[in-house]
PDB file of N, CA and C in Angstrom:
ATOM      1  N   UNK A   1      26.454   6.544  15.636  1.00  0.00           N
ATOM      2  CA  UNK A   1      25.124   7.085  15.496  1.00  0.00           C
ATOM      3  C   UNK A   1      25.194   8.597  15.631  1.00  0.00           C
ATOM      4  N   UNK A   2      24.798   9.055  15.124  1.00  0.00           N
ATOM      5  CA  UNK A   2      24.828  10.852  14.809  1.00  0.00           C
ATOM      6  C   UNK A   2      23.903  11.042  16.087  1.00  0.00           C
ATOM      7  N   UNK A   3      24.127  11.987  16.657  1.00  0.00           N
ATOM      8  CA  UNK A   3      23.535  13.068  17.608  1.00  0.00           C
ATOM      9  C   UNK A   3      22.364  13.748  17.504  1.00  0.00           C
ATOM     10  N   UNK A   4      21.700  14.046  16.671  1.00  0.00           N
ATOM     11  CA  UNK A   4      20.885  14.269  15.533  1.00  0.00           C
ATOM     12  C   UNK A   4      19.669  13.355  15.516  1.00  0.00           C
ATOM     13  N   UNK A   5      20.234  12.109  15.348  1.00  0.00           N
ATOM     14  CA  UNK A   5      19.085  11.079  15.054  1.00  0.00           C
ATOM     15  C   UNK A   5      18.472  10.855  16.441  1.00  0.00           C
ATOM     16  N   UNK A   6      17.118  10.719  16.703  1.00  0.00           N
ATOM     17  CA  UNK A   6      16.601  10.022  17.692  1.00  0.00           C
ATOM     18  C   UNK A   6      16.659   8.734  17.453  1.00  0.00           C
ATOM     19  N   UNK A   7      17.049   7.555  18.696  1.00  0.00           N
ATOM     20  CA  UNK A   7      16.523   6.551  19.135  1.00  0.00           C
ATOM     21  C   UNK A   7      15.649   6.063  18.685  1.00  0.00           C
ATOM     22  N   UNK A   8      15.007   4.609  18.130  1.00  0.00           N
ATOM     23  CA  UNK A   8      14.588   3.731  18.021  1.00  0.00           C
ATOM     24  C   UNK A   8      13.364   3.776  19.319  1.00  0.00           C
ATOM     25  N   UNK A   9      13.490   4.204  20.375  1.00  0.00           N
ATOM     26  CA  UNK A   9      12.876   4.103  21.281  1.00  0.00           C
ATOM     27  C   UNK A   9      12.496   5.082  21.888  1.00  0.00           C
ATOM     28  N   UNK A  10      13.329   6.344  21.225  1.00  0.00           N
ATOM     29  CA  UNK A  10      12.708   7.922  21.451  1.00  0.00           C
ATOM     30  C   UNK A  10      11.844   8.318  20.521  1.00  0.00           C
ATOM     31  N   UNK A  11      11.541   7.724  19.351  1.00  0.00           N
ATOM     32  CA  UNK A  11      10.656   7.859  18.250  1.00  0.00           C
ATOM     33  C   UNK A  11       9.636   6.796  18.430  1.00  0.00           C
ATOM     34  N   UNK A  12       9.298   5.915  19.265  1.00  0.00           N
ATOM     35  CA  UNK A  12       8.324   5.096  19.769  1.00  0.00           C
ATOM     36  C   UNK A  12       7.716   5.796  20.725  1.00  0.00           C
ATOM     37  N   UNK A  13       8.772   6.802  22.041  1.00  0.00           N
ATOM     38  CA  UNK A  13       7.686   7.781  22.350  1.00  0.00           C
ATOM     39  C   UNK A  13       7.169   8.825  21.669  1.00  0.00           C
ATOM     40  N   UNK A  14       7.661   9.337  21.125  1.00  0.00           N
ATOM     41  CA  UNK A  14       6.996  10.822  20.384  1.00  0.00           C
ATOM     42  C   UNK A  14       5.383   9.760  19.876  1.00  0.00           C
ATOM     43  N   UNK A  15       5.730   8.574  19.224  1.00  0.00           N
ATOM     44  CA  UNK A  15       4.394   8.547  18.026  1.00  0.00           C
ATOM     45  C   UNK A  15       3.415   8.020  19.277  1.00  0.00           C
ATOM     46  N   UNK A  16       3.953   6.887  20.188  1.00  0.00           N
ATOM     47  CA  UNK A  16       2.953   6.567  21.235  1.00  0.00           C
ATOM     48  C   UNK A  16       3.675   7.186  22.429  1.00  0.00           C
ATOM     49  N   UNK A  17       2.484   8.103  23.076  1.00  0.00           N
ATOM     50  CA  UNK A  17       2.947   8.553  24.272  1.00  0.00           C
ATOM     51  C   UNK A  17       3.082   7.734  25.321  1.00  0.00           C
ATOM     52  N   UNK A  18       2.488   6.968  25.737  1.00  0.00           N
ATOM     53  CA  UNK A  18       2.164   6.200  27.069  1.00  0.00           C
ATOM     54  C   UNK A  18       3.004   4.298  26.584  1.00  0.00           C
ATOM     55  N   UNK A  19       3.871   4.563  25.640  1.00  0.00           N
ATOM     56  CA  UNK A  19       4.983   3.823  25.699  1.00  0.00           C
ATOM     57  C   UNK A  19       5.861   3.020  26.593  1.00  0.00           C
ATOM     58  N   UNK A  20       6.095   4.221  27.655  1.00  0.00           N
ATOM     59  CA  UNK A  20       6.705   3.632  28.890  1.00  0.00           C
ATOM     60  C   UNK A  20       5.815   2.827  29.862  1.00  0.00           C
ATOM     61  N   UNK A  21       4.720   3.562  29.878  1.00  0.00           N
ATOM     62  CA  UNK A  21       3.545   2.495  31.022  1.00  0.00           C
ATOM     63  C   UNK A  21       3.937   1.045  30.567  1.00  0.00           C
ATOM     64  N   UNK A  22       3.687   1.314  28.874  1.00  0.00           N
ATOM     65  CA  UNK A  22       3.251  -0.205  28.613  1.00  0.00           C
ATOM     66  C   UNK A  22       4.920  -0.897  28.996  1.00  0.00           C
ATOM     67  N   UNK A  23       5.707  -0.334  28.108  1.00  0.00           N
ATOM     68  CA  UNK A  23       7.036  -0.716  28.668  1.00  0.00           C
ATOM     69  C   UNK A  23       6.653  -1.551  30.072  1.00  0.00           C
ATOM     70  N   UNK A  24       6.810  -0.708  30.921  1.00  0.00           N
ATOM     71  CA  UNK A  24       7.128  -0.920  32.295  1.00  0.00           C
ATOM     72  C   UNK A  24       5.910  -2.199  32.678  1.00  0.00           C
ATOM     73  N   UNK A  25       4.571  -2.163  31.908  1.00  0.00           N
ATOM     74  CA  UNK A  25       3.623  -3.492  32.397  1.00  0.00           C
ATOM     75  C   UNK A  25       4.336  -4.940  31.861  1.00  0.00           C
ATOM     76  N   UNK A  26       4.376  -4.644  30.705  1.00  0.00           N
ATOM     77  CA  UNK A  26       5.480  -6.007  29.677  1.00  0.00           C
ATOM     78  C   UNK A  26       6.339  -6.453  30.790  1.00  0.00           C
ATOM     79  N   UNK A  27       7.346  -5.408  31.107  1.00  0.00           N
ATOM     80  CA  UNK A  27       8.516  -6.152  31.797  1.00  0.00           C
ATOM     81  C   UNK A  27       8.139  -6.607  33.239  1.00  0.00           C
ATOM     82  N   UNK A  28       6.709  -6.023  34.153  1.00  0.00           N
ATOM     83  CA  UNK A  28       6.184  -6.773  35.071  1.00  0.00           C
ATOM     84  C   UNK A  28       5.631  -8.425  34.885  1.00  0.00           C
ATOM     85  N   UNK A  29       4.696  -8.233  33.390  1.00  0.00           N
ATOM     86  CA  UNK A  29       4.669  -9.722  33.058  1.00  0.00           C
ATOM     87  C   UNK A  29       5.509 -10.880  32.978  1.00  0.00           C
ATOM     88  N   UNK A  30       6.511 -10.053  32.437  1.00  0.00           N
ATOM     89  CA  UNK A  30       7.973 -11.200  32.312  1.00  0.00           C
ATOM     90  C   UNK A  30       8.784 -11.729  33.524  1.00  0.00           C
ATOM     91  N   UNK A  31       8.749 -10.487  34.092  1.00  0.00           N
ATOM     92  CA  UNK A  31       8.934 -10.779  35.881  1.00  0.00           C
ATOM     93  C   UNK A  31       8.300 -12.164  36.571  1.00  0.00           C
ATOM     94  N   UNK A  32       6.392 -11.784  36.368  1.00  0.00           N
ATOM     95  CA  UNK A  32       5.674 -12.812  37.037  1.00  0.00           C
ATOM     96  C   UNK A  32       5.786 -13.970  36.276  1.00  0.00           C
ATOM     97  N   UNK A  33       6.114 -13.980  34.945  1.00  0.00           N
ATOM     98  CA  UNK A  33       5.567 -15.365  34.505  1.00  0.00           C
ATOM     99  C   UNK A  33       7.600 -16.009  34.666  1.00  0.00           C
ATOM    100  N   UNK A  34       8.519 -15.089  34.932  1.00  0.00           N
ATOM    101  CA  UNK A  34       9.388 -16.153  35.448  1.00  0.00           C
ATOM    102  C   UNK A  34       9.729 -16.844  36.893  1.00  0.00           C
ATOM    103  N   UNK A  35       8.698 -15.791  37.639  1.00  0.00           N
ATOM    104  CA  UNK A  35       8.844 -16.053  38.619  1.00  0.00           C
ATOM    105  C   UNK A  35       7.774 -17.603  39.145  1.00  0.00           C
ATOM    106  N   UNK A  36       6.278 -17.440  38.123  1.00  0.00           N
ATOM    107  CA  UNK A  36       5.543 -18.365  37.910  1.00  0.00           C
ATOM    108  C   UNK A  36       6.624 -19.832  37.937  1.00  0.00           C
ATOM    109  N   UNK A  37       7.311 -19.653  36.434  1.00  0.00           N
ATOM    110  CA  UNK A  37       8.076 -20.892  36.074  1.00  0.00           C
ATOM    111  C   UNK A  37       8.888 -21.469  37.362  1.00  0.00           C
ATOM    112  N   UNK A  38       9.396 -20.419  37.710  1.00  0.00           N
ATOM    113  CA  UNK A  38      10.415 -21.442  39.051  1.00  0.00           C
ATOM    114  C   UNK A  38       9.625 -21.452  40.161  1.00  0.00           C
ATOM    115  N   UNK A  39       9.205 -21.063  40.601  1.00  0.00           N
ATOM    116  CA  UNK A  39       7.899 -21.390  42.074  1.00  0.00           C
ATOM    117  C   UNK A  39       7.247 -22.540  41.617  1.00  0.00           C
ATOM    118  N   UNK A  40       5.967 -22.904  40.384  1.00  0.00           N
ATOM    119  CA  UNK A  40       5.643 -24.042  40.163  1.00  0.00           C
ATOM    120  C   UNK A  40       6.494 -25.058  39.912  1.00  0.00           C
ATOM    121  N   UNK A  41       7.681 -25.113  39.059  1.00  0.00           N
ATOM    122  CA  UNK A  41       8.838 -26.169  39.097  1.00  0.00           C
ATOM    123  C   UNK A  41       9.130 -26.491  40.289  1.00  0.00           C
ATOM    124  N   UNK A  42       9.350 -25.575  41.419  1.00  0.00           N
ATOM    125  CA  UNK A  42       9.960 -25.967  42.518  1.00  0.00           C
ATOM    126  C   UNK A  42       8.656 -26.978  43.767  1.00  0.00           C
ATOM    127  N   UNK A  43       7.694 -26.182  43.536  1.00  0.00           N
ATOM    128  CA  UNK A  43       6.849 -26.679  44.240  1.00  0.00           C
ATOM    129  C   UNK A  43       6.040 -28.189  43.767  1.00  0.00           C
ATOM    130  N   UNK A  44       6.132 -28.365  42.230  1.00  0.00           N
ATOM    131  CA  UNK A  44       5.880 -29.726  41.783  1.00  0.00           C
ATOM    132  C   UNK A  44       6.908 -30.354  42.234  1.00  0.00           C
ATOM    133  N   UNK A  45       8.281 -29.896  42.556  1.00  0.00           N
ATOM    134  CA  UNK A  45       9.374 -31.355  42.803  1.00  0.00           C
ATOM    135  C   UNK A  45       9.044 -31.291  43.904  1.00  0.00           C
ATOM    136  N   UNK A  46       8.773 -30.690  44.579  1.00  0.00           N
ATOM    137  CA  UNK A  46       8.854 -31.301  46.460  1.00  0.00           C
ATOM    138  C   UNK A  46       7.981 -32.146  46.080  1.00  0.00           C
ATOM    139  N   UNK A  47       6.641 -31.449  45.489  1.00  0.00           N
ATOM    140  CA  UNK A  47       5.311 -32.844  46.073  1.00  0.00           C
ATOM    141  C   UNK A  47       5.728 -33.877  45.619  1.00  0.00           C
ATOM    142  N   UNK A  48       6.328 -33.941  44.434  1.00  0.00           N
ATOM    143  CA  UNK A  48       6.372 -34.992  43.481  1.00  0.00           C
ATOM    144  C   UNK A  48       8.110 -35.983  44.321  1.00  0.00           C
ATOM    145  N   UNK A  49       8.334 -35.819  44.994  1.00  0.00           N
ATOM    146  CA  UNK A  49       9.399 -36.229  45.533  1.00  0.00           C
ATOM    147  C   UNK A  49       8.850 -36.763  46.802  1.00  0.00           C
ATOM    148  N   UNK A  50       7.966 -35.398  47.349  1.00  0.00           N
ATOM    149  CA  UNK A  50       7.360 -36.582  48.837  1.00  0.00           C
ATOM    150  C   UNK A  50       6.731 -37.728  48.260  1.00  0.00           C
ATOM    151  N   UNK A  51       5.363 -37.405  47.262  1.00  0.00           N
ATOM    152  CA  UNK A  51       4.668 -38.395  46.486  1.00  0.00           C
ATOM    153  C   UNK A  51       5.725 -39.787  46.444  1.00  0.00           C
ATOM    154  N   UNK A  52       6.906 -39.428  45.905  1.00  0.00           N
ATOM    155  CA  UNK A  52       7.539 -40.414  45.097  1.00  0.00           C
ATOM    156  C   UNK A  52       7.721 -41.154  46.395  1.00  0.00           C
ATOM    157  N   UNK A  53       8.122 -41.217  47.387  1.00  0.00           N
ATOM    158  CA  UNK A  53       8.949 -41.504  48.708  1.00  0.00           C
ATOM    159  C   UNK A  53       7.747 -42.201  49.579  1.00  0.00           C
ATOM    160  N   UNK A  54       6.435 -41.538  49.433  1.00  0.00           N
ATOM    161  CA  UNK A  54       5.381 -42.070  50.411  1.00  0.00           C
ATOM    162  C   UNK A  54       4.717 -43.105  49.362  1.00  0.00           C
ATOM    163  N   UNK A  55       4.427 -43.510  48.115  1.00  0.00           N
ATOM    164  CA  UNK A  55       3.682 -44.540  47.098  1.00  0.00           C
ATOM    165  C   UNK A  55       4.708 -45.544  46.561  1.00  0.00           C
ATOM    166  N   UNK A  56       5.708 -45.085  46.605  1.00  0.00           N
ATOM    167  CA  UNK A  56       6.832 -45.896  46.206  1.00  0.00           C
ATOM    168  C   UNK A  56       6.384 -46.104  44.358  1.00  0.00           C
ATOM    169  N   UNK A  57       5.657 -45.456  43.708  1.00  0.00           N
ATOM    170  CA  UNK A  57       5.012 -45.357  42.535  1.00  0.00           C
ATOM    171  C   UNK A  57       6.191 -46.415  41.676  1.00  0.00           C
ATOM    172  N   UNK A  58       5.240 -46.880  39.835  1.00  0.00           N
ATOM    173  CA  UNK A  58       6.089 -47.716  39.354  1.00  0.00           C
ATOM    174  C   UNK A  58       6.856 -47.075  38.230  1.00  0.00           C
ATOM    175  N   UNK A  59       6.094 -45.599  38.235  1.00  0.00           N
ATOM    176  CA  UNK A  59       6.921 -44.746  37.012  1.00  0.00           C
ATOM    177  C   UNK A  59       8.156 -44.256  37.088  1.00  0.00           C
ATOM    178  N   UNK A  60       8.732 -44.087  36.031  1.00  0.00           N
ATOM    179  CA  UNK A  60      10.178 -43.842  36.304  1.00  0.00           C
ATOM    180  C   UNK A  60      10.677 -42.405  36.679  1.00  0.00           C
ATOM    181  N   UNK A  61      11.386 -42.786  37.861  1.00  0.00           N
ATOM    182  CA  UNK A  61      11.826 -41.422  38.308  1.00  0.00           C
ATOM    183  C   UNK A  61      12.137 -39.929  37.653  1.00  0.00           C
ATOM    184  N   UNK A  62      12.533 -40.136  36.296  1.00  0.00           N
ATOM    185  CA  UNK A  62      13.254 -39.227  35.486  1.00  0.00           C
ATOM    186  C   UNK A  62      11.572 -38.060  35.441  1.00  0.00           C
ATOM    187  N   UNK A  63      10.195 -38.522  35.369  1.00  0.00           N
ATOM    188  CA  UNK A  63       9.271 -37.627  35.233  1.00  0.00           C
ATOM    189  C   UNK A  63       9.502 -36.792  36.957  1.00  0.00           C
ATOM    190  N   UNK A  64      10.212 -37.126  37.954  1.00  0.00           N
ATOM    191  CA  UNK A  64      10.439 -36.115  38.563  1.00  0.00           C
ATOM    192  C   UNK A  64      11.097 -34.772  38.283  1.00  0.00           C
ATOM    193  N   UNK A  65      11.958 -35.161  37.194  1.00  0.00           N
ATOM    194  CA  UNK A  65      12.746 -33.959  36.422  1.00  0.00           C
ATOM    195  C   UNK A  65      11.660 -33.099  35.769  1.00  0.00           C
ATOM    196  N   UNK A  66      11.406 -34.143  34.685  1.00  0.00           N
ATOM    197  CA  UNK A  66      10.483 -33.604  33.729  1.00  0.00           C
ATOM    198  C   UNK A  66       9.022 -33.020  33.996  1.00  0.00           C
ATOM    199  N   UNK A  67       8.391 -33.828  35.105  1.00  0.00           N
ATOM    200  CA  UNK A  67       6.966 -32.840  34.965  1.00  0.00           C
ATOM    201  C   UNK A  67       6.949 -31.460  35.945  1.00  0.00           C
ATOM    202  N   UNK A  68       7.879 -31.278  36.917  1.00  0.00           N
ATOM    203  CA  UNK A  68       8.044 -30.152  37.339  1.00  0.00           C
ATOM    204  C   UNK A  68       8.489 -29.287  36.129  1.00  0.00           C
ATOM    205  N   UNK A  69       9.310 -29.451  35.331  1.00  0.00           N
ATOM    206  CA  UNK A  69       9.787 -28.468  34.266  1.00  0.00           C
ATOM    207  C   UNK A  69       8.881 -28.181  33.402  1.00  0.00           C
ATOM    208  N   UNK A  70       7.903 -29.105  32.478  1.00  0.00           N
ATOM    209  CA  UNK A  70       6.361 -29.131  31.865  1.00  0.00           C
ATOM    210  C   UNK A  70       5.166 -28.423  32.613  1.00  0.00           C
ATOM    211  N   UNK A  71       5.166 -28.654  34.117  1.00  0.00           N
ATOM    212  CA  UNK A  71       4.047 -28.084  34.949  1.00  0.00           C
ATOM    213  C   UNK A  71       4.521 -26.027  35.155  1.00  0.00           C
ATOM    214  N   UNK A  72       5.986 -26.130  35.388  1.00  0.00           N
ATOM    215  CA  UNK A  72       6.088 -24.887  35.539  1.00  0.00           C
ATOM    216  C   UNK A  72       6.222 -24.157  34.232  1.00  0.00           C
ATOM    217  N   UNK A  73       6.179 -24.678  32.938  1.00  0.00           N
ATOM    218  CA  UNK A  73       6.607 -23.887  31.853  1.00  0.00           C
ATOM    219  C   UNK A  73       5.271 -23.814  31.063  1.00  0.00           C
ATOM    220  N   UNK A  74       3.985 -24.617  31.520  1.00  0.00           N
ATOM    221  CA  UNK A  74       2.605 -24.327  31.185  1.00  0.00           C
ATOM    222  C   UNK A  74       2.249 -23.394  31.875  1.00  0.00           C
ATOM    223  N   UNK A  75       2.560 -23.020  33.108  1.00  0.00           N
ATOM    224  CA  UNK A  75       1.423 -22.492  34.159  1.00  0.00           C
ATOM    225  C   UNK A  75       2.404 -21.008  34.095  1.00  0.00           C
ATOM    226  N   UNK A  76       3.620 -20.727  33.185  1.00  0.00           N
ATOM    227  CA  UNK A  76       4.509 -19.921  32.993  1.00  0.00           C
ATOM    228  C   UNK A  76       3.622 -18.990  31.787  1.00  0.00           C
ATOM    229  N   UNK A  77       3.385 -19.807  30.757  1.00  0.00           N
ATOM    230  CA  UNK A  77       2.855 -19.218  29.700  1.00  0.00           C
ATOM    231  C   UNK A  77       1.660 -18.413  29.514  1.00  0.00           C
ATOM    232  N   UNK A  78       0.720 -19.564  30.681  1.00  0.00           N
ATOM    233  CA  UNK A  78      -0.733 -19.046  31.181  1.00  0.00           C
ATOM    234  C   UNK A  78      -0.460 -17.913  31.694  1.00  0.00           C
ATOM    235  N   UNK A  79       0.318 -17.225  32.408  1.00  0.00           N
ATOM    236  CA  UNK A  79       0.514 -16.293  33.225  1.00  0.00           C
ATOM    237  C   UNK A  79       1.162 -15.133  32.559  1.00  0.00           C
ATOM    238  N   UNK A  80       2.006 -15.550  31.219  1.00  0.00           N
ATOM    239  CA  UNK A  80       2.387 -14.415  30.826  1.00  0.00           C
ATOM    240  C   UNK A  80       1.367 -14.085  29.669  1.00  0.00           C
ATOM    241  N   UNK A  81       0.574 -14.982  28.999  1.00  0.00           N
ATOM    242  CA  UNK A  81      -0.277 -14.603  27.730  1.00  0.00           C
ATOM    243  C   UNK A  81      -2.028 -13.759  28.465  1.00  0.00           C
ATOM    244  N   UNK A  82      -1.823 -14.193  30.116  1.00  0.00           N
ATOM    245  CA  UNK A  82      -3.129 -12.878  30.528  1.00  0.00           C
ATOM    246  C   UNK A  82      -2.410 -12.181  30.704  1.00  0.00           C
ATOM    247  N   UNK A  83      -1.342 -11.682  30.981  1.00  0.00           N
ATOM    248  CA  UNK A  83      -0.423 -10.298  31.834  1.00  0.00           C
ATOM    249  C   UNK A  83      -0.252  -9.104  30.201  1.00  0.00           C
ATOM    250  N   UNK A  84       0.210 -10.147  29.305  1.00  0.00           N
ATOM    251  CA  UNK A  84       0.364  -9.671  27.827  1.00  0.00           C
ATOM    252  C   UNK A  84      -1.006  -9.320  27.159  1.00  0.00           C
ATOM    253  N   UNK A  85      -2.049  -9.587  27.372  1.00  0.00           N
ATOM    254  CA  UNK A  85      -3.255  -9.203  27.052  1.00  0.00           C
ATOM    255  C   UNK A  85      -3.562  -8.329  27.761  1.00  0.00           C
ATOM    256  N   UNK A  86      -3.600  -8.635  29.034  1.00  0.00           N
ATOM    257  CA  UNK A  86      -3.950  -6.910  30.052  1.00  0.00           C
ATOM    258  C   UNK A  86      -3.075  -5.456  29.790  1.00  0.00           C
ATOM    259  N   UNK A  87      -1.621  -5.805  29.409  1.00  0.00           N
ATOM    260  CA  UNK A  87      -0.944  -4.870  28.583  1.00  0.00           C
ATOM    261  C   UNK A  87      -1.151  -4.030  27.608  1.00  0.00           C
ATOM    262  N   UNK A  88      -1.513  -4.687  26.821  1.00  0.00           N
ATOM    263  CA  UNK A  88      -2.217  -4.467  25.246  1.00  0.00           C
ATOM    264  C   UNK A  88      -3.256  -3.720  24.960  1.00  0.00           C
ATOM    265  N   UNK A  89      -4.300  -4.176  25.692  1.00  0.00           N
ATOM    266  CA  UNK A  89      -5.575  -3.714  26.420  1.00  0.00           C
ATOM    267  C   UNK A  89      -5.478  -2.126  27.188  1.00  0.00           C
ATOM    268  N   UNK A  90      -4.718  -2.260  27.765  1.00  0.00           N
ATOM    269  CA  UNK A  90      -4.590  -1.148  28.500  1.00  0.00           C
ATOM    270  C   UNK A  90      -3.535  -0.010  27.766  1.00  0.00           C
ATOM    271  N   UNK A  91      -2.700  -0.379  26.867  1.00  0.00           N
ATOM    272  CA  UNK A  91      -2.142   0.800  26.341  1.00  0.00           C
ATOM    273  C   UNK A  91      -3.400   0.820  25.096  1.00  0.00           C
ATOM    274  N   UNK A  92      -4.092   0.248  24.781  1.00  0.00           N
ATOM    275  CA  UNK A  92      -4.620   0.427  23.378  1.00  0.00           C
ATOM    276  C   UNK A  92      -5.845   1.488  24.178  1.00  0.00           C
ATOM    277  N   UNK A  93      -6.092   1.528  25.450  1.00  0.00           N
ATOM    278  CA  UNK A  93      -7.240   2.221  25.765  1.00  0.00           C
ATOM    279  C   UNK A  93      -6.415   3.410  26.397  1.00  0.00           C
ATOM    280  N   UNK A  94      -5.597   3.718  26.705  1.00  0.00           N
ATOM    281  CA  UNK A  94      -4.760   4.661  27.004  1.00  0.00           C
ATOM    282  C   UNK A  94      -4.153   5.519  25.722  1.00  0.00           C
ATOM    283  N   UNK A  95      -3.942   5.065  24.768  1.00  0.00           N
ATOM    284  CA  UNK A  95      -3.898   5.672  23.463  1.00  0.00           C
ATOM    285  C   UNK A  95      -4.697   6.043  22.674  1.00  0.00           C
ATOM    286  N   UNK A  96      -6.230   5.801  23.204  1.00  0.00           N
ATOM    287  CA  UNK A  96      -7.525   5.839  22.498  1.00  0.00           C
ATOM    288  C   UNK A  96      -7.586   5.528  20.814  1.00  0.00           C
ATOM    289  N   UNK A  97      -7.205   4.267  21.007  1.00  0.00           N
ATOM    290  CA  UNK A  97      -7.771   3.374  19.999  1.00  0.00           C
ATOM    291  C   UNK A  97      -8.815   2.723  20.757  1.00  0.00           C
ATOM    292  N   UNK A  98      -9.082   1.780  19.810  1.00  0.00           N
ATOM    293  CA  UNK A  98     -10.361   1.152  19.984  1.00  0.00           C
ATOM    294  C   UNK A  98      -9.303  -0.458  21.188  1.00  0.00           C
ATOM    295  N   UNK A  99     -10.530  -0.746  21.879  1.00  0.00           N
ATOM    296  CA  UNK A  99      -9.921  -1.620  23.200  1.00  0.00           C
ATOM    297  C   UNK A  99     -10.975  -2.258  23.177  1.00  0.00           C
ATOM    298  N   UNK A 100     -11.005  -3.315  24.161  1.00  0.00           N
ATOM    299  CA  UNK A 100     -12.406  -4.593  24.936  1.00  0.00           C
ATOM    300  C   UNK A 100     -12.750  -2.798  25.722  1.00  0.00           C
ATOM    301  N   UNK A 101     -13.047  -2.012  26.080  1.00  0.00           N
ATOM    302  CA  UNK A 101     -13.491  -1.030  26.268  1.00  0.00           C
ATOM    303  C   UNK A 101     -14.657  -0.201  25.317  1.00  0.00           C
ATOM    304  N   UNK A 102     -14.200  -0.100  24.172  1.00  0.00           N
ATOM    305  CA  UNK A 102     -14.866   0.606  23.316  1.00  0.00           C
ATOM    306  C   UNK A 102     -15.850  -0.574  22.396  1.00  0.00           C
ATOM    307  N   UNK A 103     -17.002   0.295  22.781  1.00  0.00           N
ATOM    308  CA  UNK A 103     -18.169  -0.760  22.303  1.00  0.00           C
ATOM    309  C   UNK A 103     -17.765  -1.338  21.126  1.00  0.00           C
ATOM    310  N   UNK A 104     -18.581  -2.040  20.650  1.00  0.00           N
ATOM    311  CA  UNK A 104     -18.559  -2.690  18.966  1.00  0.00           C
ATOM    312  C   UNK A 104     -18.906  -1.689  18.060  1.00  0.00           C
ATOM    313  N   UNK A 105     -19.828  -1.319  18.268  1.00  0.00           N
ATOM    314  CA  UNK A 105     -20.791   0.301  16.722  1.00  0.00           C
ATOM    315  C   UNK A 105     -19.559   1.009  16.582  1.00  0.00           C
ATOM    316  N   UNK A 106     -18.755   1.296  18.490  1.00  0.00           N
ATOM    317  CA  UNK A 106     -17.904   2.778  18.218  1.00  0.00           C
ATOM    318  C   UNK A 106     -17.152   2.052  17.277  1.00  0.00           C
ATOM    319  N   UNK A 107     -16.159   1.141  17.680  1.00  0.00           N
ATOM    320  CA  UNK A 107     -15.075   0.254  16.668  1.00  0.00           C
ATOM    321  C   UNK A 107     -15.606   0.649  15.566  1.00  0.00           C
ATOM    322  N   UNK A 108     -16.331  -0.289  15.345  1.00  0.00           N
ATOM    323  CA  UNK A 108     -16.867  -0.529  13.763  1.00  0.00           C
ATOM    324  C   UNK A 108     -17.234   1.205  12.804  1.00  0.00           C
ATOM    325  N   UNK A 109     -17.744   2.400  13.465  1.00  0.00           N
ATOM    326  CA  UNK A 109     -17.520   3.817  13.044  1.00  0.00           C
ATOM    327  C   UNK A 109     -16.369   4.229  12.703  1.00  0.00           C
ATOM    328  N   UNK A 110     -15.125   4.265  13.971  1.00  0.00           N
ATOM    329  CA  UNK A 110     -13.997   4.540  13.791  1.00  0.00           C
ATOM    330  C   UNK A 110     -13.123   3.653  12.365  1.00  0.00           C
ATOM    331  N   UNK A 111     -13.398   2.172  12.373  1.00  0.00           N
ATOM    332  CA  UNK A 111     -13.309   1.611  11.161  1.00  0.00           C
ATOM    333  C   UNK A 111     -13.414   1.988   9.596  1.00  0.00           C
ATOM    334  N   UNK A 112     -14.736   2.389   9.637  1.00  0.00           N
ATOM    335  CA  UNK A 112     -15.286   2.678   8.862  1.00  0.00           C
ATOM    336  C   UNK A 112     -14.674   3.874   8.506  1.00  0.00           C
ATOM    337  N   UNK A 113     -14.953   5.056   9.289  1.00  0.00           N
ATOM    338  CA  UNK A 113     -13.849   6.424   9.265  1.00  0.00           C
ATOM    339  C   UNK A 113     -12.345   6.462   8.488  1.00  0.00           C
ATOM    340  N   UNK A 114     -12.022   5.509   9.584  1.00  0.00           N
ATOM    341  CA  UNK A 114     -10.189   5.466   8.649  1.00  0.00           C
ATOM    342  C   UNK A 114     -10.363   4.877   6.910  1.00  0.00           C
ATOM    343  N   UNK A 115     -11.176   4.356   7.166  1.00  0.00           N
ATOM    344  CA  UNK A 115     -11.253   3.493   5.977  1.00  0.00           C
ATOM    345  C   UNK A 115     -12.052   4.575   4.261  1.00  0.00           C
ATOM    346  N   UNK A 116     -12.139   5.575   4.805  1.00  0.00           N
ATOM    347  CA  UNK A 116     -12.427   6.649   3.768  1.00  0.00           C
ATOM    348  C   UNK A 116     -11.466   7.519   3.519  1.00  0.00           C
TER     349      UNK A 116
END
């Protein structure tokens, strides 16, 4: 790579300044929603293991595997698709575009604007 050329990711800051915020919120989301996945996995197998041990239940054991892994990889997604919206949101209003911030008329002006 020539010396010369900027980065892929040094030319993402020049055009958006506040790049890194968002950077740095993204990779907090990804953080929580893996941390989501293994805390709920872990905490569905205990219950689901005491459960299993105190009902003597007639379903087959193997959904001890499986619904901890299903429970933590839903409640994983939930957690990263608000964290990824609050992201979005917040660099788009930090870059002053239009955001859930900026009324509807303004949007729809600024719209209209580019659009001439």
């Amino acid at each position: 790579m020539n010396g010369a050329e900027p980065s892929s990711e040094e030319g993402l800051i020049e055009r958006f300044p506040h790049y890194k915020t968002y950077k740095a919120c993204q990779s907090q989301a990804f953080m929580a929603s893996s941390v989501t996945l293994l805390g709920g996995a872990a905490i569905t197998y205990v219950l689901m293991d005491v459960g299993y041990k105190k009902f003597k239940p007639t379903i087959s054991r193997n959904w001890q595997i499986a619904a901890p892994i299903l429970i933590g990889a839903l409640s994983a997604y939930l957690v990263i698709m608000g964290k990824t919206t609050n992201c979005q949101n917040m660099w788009m209003a930090m870059e002053e575009r239009h955001s859930v911030l900026t009324p509807a008329n303004e949007r729809l002006a600024m719209r209209t604007k580019s659009d001439q």
